[in-house]
N, C-alpha and C. Protein backbone atom coordinates (compact mmCIF):
# COMPACT_ATOMS: atom_id res chain seq x y z
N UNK A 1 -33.37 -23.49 55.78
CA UNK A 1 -33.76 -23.36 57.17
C UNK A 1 -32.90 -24.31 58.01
N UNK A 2 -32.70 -23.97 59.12
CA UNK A 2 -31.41 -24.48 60.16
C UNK A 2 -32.11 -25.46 61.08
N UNK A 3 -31.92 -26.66 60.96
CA UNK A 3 -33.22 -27.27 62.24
C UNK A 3 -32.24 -27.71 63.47
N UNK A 4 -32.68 -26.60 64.10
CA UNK A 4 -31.72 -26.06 65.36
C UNK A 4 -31.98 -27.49 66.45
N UNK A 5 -33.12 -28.17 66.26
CA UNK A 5 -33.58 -29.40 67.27
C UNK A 5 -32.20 -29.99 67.14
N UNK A 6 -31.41 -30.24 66.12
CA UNK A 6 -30.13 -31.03 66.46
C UNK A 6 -29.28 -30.90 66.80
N UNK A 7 -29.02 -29.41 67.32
CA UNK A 7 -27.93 -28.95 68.20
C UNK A 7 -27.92 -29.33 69.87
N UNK A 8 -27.35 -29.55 70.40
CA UNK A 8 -27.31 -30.38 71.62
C UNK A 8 -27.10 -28.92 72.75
N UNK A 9 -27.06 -27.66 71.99
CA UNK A 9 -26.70 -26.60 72.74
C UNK A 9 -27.59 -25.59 72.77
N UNK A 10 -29.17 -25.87 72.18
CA UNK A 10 -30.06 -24.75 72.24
C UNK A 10 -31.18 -25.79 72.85
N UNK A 11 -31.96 -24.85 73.03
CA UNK A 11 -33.31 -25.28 73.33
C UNK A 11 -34.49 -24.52 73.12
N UNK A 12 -35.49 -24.70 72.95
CA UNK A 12 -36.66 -24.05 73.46
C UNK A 12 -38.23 -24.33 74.30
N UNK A 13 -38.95 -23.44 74.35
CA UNK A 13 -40.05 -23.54 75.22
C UNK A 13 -41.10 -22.67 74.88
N UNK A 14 -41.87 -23.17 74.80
CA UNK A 14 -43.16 -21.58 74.27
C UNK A 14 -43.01 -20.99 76.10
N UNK A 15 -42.99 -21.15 76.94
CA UNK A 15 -42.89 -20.18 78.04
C UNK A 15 -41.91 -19.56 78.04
N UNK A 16 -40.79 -19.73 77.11
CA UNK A 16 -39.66 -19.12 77.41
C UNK A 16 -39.37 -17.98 75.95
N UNK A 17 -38.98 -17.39 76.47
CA UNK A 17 -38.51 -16.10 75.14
C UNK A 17 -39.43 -16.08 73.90
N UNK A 18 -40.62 -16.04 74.20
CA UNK A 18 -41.92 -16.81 72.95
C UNK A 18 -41.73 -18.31 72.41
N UNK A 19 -41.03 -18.77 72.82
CA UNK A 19 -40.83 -20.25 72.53
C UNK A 19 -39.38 -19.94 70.96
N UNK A 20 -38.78 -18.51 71.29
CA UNK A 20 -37.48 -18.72 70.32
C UNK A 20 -36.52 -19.54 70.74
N UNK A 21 -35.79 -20.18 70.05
CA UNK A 21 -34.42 -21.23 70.14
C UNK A 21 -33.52 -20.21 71.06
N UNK A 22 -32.99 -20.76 72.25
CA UNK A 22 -32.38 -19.89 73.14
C UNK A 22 -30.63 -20.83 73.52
N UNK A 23 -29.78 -19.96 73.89
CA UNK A 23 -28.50 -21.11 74.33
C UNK A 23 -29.42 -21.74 75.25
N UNK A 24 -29.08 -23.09 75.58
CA UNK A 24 -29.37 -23.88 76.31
C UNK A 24 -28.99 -23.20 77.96
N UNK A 25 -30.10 -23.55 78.86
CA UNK A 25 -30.01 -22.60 80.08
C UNK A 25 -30.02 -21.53 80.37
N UNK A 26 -30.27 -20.20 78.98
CA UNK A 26 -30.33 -19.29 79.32
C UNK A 26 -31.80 -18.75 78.35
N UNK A 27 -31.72 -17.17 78.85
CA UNK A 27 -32.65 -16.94 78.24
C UNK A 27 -32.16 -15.85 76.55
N UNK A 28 -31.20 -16.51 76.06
CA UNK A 28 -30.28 -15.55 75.35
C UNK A 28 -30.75 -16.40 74.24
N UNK A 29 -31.68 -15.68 73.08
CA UNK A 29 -32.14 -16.22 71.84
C UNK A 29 -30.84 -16.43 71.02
N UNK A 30 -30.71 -17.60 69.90
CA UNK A 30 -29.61 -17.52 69.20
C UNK A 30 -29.51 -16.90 68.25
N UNK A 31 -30.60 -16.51 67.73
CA UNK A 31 -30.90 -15.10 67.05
C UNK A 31 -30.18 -13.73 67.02
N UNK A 32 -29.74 -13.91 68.54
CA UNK A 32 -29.01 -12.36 69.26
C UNK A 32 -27.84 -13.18 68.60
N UNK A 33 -26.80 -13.57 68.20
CA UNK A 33 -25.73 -14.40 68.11
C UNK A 33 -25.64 -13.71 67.00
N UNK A 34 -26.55 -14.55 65.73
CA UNK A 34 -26.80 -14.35 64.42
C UNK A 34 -26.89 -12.41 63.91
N UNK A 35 -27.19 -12.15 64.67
CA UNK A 35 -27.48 -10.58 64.36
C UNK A 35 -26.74 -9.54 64.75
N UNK A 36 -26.06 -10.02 65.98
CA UNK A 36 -24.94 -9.33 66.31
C UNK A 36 -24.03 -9.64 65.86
N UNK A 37 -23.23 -10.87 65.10
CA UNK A 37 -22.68 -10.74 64.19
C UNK A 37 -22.41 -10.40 62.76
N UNK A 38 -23.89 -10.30 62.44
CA UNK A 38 -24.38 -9.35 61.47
C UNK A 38 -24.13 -8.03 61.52
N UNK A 39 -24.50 -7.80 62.22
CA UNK A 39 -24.03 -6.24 62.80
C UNK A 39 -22.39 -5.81 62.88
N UNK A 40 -21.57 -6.73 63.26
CA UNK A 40 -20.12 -6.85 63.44
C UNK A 40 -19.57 -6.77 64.16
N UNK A 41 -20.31 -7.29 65.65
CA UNK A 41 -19.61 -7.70 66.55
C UNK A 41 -18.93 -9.23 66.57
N UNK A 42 -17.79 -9.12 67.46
CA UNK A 42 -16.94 -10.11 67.24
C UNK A 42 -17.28 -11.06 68.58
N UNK A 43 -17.10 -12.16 68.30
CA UNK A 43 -17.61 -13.48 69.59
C UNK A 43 -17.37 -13.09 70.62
N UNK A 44 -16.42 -12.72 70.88
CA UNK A 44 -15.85 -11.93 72.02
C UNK A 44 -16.79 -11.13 72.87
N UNK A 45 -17.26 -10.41 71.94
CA UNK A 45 -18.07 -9.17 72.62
C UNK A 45 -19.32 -9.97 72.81
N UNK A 46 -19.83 -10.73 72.44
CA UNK A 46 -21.18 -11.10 72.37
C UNK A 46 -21.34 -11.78 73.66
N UNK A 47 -19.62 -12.57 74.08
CA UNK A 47 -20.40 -13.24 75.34
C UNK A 47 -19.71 -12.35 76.21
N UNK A 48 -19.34 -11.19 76.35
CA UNK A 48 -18.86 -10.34 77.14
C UNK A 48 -20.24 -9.61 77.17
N UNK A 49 -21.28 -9.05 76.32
CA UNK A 49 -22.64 -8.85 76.54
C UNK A 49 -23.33 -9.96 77.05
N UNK A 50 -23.38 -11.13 77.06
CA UNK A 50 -24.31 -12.05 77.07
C UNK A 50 -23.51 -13.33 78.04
N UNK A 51 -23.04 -12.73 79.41
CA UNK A 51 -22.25 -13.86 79.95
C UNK A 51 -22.72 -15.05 80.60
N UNK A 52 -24.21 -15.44 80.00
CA UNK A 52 -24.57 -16.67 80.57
C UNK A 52 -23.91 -17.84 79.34
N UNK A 53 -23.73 -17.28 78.27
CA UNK A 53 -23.69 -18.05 77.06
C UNK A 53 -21.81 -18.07 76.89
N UNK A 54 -21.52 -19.38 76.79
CA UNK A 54 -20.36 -19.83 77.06
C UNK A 54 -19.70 -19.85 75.15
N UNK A 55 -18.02 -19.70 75.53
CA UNK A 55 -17.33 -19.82 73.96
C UNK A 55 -17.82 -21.21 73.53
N UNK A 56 -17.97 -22.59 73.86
CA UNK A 56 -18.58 -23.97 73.50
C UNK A 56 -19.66 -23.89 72.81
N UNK A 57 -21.01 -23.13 73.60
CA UNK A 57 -22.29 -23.29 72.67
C UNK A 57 -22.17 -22.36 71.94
N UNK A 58 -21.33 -20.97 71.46
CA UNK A 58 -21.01 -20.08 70.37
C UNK A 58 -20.66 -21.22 69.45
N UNK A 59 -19.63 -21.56 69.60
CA UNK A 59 -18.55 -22.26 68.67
C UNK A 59 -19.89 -23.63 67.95
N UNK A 60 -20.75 -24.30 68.87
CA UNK A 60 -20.93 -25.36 68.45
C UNK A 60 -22.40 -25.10 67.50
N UNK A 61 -22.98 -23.80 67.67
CA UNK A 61 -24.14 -23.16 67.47
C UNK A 61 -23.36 -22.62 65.61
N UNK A 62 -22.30 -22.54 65.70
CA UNK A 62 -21.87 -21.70 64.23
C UNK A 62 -21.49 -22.92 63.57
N UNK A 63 -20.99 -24.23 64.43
CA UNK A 63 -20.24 -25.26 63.79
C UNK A 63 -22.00 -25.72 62.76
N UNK A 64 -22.71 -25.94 64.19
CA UNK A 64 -24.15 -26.39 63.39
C UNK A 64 -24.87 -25.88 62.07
N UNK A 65 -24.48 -24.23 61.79
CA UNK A 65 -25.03 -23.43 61.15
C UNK A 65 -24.51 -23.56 59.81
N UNK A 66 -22.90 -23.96 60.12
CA UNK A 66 -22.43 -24.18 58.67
C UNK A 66 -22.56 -25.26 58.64
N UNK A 67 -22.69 -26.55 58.87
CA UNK A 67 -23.00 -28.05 58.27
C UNK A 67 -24.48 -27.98 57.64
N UNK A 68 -25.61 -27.02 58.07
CA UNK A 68 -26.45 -27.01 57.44
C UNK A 68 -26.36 -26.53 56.47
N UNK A 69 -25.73 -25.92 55.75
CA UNK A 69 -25.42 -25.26 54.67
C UNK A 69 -24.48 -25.64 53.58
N UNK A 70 -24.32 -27.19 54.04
CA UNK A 70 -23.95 -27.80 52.95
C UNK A 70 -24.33 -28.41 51.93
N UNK A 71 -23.59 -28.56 50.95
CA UNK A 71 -24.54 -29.70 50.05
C UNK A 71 -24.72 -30.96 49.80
N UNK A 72 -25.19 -31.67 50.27
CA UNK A 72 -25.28 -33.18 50.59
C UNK A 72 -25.10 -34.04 48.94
């Protein structure tokens, strides 16, 4: 599990998007990130769909995702 609290680029709120982890300032779950690249869209497109969410919190949201996934 990813403990997203230490990314300096998400946030959440139970008033906001059910209280899912969202880019910071928007209402764009990082979930949508995760799944649309699942799907096989490329970064590109995601913030060309999603233009509140900047290439920085992409980049720093995937940087986070793989350091959790290391092995200490």
């Amino acid at each position: 599990m990813i403990d997203r609290s230490q990314c300096p680029v998400v946030e959440r709120s139970p008033g906001c998007v059910s209280g899912a982890w969202v880019f910071r300032g928007t209402r764009v779950p990082v979930a949508a990130l995760f799944q649309n690249i699942e799907d096989g869209a490329q970064v590109t497109e995601f913030l060309e769909w999603f233009p509140g969410v900047t290439l920085e919190q992409v980049r720093l949201v995937l940087e986070h995702a793989a350091r959790s996934l290391e092995v200490t």
